[in-house]
Protein backbone atom coordinates (compact mmCIF):
# COMPACT_ATOMS: atom_id res chain seq x y z
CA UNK A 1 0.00 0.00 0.00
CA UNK A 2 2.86 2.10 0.82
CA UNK A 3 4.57 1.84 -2.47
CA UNK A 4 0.94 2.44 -4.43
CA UNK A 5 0.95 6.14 -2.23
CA UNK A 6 4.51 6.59 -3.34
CA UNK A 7 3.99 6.18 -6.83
CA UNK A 8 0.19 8.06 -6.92
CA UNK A 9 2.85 10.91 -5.60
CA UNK A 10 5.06 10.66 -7.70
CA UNK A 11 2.73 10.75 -10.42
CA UNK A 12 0.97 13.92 -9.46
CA UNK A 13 4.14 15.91 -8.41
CA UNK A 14 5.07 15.05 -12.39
CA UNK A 15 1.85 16.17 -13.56
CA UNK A 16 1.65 19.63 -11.42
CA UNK A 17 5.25 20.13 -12.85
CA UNK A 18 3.77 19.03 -16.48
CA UNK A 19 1.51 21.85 -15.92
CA UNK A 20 3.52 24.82 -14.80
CA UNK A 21 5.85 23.90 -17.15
CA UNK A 22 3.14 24.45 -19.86
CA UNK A 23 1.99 27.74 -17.93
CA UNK A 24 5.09 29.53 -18.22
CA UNK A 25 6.19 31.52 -21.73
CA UNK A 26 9.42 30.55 -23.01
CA UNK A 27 12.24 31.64 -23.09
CA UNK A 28 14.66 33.52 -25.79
CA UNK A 29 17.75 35.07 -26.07
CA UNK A 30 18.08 38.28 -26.57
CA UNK A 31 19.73 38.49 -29.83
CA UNK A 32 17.04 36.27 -31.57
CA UNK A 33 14.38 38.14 -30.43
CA UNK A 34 16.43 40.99 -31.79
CA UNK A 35 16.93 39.16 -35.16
CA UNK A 36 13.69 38.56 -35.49
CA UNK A 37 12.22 42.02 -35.21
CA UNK A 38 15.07 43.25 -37.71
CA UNK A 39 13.60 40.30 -40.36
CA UNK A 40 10.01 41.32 -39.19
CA UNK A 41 10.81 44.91 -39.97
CA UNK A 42 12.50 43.78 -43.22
CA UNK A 43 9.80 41.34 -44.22
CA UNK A 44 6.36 41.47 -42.19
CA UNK A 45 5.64 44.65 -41.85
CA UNK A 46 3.62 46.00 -45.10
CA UNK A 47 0.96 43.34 -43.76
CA UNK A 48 1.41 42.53 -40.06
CA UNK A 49 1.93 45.83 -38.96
CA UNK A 50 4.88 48.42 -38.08
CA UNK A 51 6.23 46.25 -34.69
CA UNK A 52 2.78 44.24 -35.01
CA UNK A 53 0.39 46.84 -34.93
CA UNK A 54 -2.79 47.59 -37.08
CA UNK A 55 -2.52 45.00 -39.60
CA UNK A 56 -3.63 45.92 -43.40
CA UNK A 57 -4.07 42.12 -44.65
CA UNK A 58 -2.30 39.44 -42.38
CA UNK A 59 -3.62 38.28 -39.06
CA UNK A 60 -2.59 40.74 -35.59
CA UNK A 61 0.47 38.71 -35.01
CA UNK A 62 0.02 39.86 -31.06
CA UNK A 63 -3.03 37.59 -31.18
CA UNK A 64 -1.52 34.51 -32.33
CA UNK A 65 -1.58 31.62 -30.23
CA UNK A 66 1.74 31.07 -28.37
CA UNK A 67 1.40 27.26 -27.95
CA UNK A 68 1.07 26.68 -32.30
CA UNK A 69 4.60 27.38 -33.05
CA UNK A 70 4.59 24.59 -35.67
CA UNK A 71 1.48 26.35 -37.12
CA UNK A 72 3.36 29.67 -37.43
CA UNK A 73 6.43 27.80 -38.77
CA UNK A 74 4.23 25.87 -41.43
CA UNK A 75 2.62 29.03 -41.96
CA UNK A 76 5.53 31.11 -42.86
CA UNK A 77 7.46 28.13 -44.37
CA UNK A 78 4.75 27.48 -47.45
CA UNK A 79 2.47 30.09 -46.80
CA UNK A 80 -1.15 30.18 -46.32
CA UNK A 81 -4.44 32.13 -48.23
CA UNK A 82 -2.61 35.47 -49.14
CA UNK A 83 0.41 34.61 -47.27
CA UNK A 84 3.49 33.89 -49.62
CA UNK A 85 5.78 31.11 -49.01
CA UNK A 86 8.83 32.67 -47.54
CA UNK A 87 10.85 29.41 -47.92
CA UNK A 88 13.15 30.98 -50.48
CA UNK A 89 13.62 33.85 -48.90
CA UNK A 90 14.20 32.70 -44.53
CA UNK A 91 16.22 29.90 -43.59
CA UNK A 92 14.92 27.91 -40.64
CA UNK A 93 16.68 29.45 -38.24
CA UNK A 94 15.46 32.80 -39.48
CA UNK A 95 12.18 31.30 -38.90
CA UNK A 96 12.82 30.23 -35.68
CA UNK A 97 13.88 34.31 -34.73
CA UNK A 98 10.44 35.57 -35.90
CA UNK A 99 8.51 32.93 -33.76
CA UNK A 100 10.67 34.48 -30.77
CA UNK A 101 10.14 37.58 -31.89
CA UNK A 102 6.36 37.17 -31.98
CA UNK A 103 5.76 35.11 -28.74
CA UNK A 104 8.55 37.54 -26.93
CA UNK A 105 6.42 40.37 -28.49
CA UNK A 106 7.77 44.48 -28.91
CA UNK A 107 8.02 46.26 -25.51
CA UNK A 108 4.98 48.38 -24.64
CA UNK A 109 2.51 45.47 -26.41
């Protein structure tokens, strides 16, 4: 019985740590979040917005849901409705700066 209230323990502490760990934004470094606003600024901004505000034709980037990165990665990869494929254009890791960039978000959003 003992060993059953260990592991029911066990199993929950993993769980509540499961969740927090799910709770919590992550984390980028600085210089990729700064990489990726310099390729937003370069390449987002006619339709997401000047540093993500007011849209004129893509989605308010500030809205996007920060758990779909591999929707936003998909997304900017082949492109989607009016969205171009940027695949010839960003390499993955370039990619990979505008998700931070987007989840990390401009200061003052």
């Amino acid at each position: 019985m003992k060993a059953l209230t260990v592991a029911a323990s066990l199993g929950l502490a993993l769980a509540c740590v499961g969740v927090a760990a799910q709770d919590r934004a992550p984390q980028f470094p600085a210089e990729q979040i700064k990489k990726g606003a310099a390729l937003f600024a370069r390449n987002c901004v006619t339709c997401h917005g000047t540093r993500m505000r007011n849209p004129q034709g893509g989605i308010d980037l500030r809205t996007f849901p920060r758990d779909a990165r591999a929707r936003f990665v998909d997304s900017v990869t082949y492109g989607k409705r009016n969205m171009p494929s940027w695949d010839d254009v960003l390499k993955p890791d370039d990619v990979e700066a505008l998700w931070a960039y987007v989840v990390a978000g401009e200061p003052g959003n």
